[in-house]
C-alpha atoms as a PDB file:
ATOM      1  CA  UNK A   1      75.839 134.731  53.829  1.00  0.00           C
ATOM      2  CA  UNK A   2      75.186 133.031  50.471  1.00  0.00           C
ATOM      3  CA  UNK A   3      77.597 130.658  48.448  1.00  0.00           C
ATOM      4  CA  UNK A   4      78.435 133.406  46.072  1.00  0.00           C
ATOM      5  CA  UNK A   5      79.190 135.794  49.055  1.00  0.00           C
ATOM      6  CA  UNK A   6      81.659 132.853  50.466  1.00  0.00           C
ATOM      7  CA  UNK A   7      83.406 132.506  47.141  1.00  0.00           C
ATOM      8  CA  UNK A   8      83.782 136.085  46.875  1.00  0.00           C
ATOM      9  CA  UNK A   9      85.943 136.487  50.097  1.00  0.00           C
ATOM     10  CA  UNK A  10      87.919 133.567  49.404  1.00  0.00           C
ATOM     11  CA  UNK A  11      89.293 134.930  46.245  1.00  0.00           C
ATOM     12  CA  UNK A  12      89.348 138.390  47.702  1.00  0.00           C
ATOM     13  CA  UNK A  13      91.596 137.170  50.401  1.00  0.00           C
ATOM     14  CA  UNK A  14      93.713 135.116  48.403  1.00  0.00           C
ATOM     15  CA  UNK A  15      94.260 138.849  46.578  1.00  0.00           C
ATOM     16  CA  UNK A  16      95.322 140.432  49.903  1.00  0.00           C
ATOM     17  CA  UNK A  17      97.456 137.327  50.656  1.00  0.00           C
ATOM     18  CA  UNK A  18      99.497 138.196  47.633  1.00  0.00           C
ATOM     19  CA  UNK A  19      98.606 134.495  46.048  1.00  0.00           C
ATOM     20  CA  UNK A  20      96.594 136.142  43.261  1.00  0.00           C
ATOM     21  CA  UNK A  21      96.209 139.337  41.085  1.00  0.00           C
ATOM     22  CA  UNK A  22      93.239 141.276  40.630  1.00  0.00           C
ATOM     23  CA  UNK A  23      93.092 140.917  37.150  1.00  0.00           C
ATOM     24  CA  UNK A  24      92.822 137.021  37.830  1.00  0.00           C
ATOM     25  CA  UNK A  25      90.152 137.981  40.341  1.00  0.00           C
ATOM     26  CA  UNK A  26      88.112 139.778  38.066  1.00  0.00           C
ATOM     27  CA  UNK A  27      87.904 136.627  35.407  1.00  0.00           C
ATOM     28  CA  UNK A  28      86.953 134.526  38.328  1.00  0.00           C
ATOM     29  CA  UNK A  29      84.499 136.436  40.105  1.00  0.00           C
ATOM     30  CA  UNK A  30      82.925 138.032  36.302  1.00  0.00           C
ATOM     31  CA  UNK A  31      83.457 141.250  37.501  1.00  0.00           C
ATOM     32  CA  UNK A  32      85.465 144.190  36.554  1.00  0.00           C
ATOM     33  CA  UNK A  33      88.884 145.389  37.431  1.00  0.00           C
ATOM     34  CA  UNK A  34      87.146 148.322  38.881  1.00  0.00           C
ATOM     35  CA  UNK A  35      84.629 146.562  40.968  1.00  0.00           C
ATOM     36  CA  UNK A  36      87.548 143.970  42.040  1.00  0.00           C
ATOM     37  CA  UNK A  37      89.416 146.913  43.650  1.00  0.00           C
ATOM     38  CA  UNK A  38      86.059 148.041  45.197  1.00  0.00           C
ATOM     39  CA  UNK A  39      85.341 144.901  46.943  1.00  0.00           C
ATOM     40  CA  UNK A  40      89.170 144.394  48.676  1.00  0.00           C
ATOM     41  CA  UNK A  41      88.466 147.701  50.158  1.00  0.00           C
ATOM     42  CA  UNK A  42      85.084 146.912  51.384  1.00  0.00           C
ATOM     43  CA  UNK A  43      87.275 143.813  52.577  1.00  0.00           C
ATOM     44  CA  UNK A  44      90.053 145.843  54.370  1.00  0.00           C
ATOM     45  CA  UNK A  45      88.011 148.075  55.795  1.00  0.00           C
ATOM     46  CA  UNK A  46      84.684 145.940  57.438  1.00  0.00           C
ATOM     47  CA  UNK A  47      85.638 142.321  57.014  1.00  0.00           C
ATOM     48  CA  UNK A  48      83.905 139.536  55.606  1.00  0.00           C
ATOM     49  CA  UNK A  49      80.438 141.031  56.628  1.00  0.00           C
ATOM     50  CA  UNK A  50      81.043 143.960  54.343  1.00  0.00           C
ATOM     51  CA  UNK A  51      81.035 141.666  51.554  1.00  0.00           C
ATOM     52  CA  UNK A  52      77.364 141.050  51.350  1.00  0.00           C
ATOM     53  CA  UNK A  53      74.546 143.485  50.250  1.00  0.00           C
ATOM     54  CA  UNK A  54      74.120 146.469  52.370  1.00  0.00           C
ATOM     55  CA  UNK A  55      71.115 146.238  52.887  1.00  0.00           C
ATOM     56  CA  UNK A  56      70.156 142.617  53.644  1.00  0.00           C
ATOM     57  CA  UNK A  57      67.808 142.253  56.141  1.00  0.00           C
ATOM     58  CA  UNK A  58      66.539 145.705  56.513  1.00  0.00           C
ATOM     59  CA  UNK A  59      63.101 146.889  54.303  1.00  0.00           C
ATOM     60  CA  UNK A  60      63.874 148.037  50.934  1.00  0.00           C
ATOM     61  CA  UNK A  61      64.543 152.013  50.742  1.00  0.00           C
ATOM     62  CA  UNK A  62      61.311 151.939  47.742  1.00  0.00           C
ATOM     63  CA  UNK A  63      59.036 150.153  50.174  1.00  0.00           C
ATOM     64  CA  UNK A  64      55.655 151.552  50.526  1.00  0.00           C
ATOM     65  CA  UNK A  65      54.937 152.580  53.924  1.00  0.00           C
ATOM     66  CA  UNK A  66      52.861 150.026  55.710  1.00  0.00           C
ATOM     67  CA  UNK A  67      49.875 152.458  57.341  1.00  0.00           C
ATOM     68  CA  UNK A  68      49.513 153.379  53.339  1.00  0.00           C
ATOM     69  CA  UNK A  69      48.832 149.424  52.873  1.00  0.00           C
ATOM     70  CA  UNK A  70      46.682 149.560  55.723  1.00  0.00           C
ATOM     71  CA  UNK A  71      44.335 152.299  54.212  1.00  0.00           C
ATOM     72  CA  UNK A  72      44.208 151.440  50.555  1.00  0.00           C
ATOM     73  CA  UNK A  73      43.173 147.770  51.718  1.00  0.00           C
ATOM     74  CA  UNK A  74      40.774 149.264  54.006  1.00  0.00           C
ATOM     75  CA  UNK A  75      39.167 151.388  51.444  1.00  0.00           C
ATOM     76  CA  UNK A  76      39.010 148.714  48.652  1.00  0.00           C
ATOM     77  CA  UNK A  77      37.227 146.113  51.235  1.00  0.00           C
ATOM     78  CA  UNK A  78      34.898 149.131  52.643  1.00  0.00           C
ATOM     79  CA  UNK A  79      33.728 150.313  49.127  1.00  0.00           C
ATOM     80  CA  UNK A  80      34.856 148.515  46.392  1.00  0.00           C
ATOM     81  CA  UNK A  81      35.005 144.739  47.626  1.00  0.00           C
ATOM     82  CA  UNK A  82      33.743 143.509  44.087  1.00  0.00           C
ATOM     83  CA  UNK A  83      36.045 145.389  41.878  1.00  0.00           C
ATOM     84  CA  UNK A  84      38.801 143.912  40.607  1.00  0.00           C
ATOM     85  CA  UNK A  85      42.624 145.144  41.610  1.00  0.00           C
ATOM     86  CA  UNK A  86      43.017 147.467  37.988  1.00  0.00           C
ATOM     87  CA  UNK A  87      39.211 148.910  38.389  1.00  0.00           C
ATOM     88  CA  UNK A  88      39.977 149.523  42.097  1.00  0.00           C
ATOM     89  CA  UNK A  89      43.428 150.905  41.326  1.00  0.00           C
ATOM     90  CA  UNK A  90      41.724 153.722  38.846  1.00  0.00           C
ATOM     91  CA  UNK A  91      39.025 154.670  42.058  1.00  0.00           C
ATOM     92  CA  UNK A  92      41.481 154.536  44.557  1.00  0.00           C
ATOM     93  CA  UNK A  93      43.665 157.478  42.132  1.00  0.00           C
ATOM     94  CA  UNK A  94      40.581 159.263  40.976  1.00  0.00           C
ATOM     95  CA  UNK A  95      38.387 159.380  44.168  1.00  0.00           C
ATOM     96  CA  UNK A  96      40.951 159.257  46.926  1.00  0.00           C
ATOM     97  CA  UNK A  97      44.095 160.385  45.738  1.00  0.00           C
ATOM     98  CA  UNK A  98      46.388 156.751  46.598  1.00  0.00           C
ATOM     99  CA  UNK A  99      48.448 156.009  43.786  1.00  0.00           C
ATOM    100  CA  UNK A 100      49.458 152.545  43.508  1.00  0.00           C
ATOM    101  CA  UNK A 101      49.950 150.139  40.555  1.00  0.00           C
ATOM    102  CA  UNK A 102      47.697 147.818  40.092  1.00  0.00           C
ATOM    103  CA  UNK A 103      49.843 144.669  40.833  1.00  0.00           C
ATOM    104  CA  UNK A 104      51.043 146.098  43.874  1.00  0.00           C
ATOM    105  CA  UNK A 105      47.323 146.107  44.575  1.00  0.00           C
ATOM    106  CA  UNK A 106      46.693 143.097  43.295  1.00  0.00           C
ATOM    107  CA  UNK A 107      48.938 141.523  45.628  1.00  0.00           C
ATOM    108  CA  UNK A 108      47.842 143.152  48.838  1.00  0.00           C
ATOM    109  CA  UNK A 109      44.004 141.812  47.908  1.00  0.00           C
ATOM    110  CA  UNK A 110      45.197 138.847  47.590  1.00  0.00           C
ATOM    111  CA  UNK A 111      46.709 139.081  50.899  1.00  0.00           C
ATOM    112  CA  UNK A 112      43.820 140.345  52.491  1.00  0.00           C
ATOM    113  CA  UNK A 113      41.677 137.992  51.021  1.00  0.00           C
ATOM    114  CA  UNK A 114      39.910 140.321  48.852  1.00  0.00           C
ATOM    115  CA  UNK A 115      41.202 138.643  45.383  1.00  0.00           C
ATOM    116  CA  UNK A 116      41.043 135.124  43.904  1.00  0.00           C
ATOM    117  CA  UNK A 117      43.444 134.787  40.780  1.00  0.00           C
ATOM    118  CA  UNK A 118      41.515 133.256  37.514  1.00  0.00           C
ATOM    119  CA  UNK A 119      42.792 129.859  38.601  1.00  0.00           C
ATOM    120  CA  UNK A 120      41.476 130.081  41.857  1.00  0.00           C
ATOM    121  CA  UNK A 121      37.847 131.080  40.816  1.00  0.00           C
ATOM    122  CA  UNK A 122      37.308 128.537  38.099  1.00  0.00           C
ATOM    123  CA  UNK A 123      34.563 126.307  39.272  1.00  0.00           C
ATOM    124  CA  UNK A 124      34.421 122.887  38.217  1.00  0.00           C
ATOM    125  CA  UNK A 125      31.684 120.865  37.158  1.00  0.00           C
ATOM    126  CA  UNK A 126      31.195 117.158  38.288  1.00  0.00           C
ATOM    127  CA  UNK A 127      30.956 114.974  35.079  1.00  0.00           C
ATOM    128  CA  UNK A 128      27.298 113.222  34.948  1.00  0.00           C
ATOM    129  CA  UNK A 129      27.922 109.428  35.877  1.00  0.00           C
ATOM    130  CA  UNK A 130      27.048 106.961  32.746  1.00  0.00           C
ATOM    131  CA  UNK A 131      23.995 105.360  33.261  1.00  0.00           C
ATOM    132  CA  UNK A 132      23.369 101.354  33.938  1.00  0.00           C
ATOM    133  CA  UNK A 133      20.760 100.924  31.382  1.00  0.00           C
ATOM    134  CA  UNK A 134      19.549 102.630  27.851  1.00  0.00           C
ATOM    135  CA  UNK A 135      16.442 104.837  28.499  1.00  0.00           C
ATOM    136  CA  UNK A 136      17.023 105.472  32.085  1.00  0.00           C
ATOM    137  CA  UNK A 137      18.369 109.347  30.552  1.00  0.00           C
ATOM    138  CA  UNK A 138      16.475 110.966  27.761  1.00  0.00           C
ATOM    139  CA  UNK A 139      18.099 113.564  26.820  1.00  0.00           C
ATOM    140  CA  UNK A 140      15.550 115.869  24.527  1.00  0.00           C
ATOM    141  CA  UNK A 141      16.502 118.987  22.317  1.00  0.00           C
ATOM    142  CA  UNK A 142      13.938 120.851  20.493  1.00  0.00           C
ATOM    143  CA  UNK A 143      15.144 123.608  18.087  1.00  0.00           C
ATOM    144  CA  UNK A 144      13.699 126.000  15.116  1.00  0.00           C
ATOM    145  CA  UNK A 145      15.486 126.463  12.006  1.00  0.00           C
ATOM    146  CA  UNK A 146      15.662 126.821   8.638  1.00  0.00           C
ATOM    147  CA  UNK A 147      15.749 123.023   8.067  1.00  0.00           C
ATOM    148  CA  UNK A 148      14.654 123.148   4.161  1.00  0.00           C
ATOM    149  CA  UNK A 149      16.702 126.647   3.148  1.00  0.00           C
ATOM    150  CA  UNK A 150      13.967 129.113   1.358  1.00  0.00           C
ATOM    151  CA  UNK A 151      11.678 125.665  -0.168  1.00  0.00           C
ATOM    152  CA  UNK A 152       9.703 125.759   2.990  1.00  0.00           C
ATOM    153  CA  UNK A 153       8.728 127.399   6.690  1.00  0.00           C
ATOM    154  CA  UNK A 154      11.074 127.392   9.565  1.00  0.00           C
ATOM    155  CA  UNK A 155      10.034 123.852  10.975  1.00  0.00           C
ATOM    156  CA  UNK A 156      11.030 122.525  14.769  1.00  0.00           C
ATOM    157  CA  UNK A 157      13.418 119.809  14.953  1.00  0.00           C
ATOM    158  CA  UNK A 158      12.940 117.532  17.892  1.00  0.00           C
ATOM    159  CA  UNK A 159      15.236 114.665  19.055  1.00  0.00           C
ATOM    160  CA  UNK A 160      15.352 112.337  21.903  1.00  0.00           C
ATOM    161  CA  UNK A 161      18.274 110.318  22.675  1.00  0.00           C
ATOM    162  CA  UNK A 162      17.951 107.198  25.329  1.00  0.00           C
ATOM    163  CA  UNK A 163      21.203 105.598  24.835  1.00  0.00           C
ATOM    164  CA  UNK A 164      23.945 105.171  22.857  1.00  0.00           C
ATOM    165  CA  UNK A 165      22.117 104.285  19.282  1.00  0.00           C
ATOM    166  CA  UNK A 166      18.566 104.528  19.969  1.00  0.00           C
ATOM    167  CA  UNK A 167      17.002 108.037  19.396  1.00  0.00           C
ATOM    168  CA  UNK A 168      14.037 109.311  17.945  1.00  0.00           C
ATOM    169  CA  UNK A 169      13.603 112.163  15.854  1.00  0.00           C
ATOM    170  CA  UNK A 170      10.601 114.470  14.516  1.00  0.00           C
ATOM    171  CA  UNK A 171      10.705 117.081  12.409  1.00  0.00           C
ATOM    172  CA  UNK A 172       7.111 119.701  13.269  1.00  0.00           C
ATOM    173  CA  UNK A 173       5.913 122.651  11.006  1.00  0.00           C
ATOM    174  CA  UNK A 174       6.719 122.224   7.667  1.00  0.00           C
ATOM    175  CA  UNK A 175       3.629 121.552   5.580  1.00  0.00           C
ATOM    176  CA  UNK A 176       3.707 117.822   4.042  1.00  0.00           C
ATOM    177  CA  UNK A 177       5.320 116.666   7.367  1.00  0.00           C
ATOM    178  CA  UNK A 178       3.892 115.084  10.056  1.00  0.00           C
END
């Protein structure tokens, strides 16, 4: 039984006990008159048990049935173990006939093991470790452009970096150059 639920039959019984008025009750508990007199007869009639939510503990009366679970998971990790839950959603309507949402879905991959979320899948990459020296990295990029707008060929640019100042850099193609 929750706090709430505890609070509730306090009051509530204070109401039977003639120590308070429903209309008091109602401000406490923020509910209204109506629902006040509702709850004192659940309290008459079943105790503090009756009280709670009916149907705490028990599945939920929406529930999809498990053996339909079973199946649409099956059929997703038979034939379509590389789509993801919206794509397999559409197939499992079109081709089979299951109609599920596709965050139900999504869930029940998960739970099967047959979906990573975005955050799960992310790889990371292991920064490169500086080096001790200069020139123990070179680090060359050759690339053709338009260097000299319209005044001239496309012409290669070529750079190599050793360290942190010291580069060297050669431009190849363009007539007059070397």
């Amino acid at each position: 039984m929750s706090e709430r639920d505890v609070q509730r039959i306090r009051v509530l019984s204070e109401v039977l006990g003639g120590r308070r008025t429903v209309n008091s009750t109602t401000i406490l508990l923020d509910v209204t008159p109506r629902q006040a007199r509702r709850l004192l007869g659940r309290l008459r009639d079943g105790g503090g048990g009756a009280i709670g939510h009916r149907l705490r503990g028990r599945r939920s009366n929406r529930q999809i049935s498990p053996e339909l679970r079973d199946h649409a998971v099956a059929l997703v990790g038979e034939r379509y173990p590389d789509f993801g839950p919206s794509l397999a959603r559409e197939k499992l309507a079109e081709v089979h006939g299951l109609k599920v949402s596709a965050e139900t879905l999504r869930k029940w991959m998960i739970e099967a093991g047959l979906w990573l979320s975005r955050k799960q899948r992310r790889t990371f990459h292991q920064p490169r470790r500086r080096r001790e020296s200069l020139g123990e990295l070179i680090q060359i990029d050759g690339s053709e452009h338009r260097w000299f707008e319209n005044r001239r060929d496309r012409a290669a640019h070529a750079a190599a970096f050793r360290g942190k100042r010291e580069h060297e850099e050669l431009f190849r193609g363009a007539p007059g150059l070397p």
